[in-house]
Protein backbone atom coordinates (compact mmCIF):
# COMPACT_ATOMS: atom_id res chain seq x y z
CA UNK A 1 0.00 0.00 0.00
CA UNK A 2 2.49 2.65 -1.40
CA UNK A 3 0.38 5.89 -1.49
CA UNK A 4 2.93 7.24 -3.93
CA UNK A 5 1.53 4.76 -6.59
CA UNK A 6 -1.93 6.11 -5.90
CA UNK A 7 -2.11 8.98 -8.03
CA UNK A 8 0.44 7.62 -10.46
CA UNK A 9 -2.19 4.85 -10.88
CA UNK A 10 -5.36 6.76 -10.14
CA UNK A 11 -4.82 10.54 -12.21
CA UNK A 12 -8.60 10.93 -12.03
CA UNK A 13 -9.00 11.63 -8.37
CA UNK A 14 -6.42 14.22 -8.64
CA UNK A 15 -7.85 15.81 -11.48
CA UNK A 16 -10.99 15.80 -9.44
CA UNK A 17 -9.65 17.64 -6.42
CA UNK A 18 -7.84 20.07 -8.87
CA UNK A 19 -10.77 22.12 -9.63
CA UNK A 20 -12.49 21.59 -6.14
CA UNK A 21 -9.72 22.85 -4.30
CA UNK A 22 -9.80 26.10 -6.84
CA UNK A 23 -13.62 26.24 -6.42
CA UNK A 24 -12.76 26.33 -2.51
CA UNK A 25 -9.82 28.95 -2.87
CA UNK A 26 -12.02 31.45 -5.13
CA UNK A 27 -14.93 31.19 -3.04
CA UNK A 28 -12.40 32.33 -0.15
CA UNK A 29 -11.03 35.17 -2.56
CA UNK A 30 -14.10 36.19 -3.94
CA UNK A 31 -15.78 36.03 0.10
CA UNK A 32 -13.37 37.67 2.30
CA UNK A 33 -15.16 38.57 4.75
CA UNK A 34 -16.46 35.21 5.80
CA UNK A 35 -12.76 33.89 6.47
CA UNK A 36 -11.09 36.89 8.23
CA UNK A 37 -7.52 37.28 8.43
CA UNK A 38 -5.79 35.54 10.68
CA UNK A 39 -5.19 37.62 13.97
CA UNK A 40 -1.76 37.87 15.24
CA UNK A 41 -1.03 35.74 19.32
CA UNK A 42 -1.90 38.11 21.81
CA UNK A 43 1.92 39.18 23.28
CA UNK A 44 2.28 38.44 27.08
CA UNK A 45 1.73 41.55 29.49
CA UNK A 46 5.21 43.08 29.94
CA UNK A 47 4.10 45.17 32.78
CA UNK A 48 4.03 42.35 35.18
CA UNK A 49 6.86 39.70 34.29
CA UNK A 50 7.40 36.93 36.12
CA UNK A 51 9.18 36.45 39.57
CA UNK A 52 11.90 34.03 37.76
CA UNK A 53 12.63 36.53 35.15
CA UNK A 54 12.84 39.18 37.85
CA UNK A 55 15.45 37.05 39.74
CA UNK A 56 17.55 36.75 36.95
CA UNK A 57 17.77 40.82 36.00
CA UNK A 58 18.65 41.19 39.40
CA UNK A 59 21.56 38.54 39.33
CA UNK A 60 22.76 39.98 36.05
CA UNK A 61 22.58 43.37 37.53
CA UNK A 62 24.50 42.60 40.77
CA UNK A 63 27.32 40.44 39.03
């Protein structure tokens, strides 16, 4: 079961997905607003850090 003989076998499945996976990708294009962009990770609060971080300024400050 060598999936790499699949499609070298089977071209019709592939040349099925072709278009349905355009059809898929234009109806994203043409519909933006249904798929919005992807929103960037919210970045951790930098007025509290952490007590470890804290200990090691303080270490790197003192030596």
């Amino acid at each position: 079961m060598s999936h790499r003989g699949v499609p070298t076998m089977r071209p019709e499945p592939n040349s099925q997905l072709g278009p349905a996976i355009l059809a898929t990708c234009i109806a994203h294009y043409t519909r933006p607003h249904i798929s919005p962009p992807p929103q960037p990770p919210p970045s951790p609060p930098k007025t509290s850090p952490t007590p470890e971080h804290r200990q090691g300024v303080q270490e790197d400050g003192d030596g």
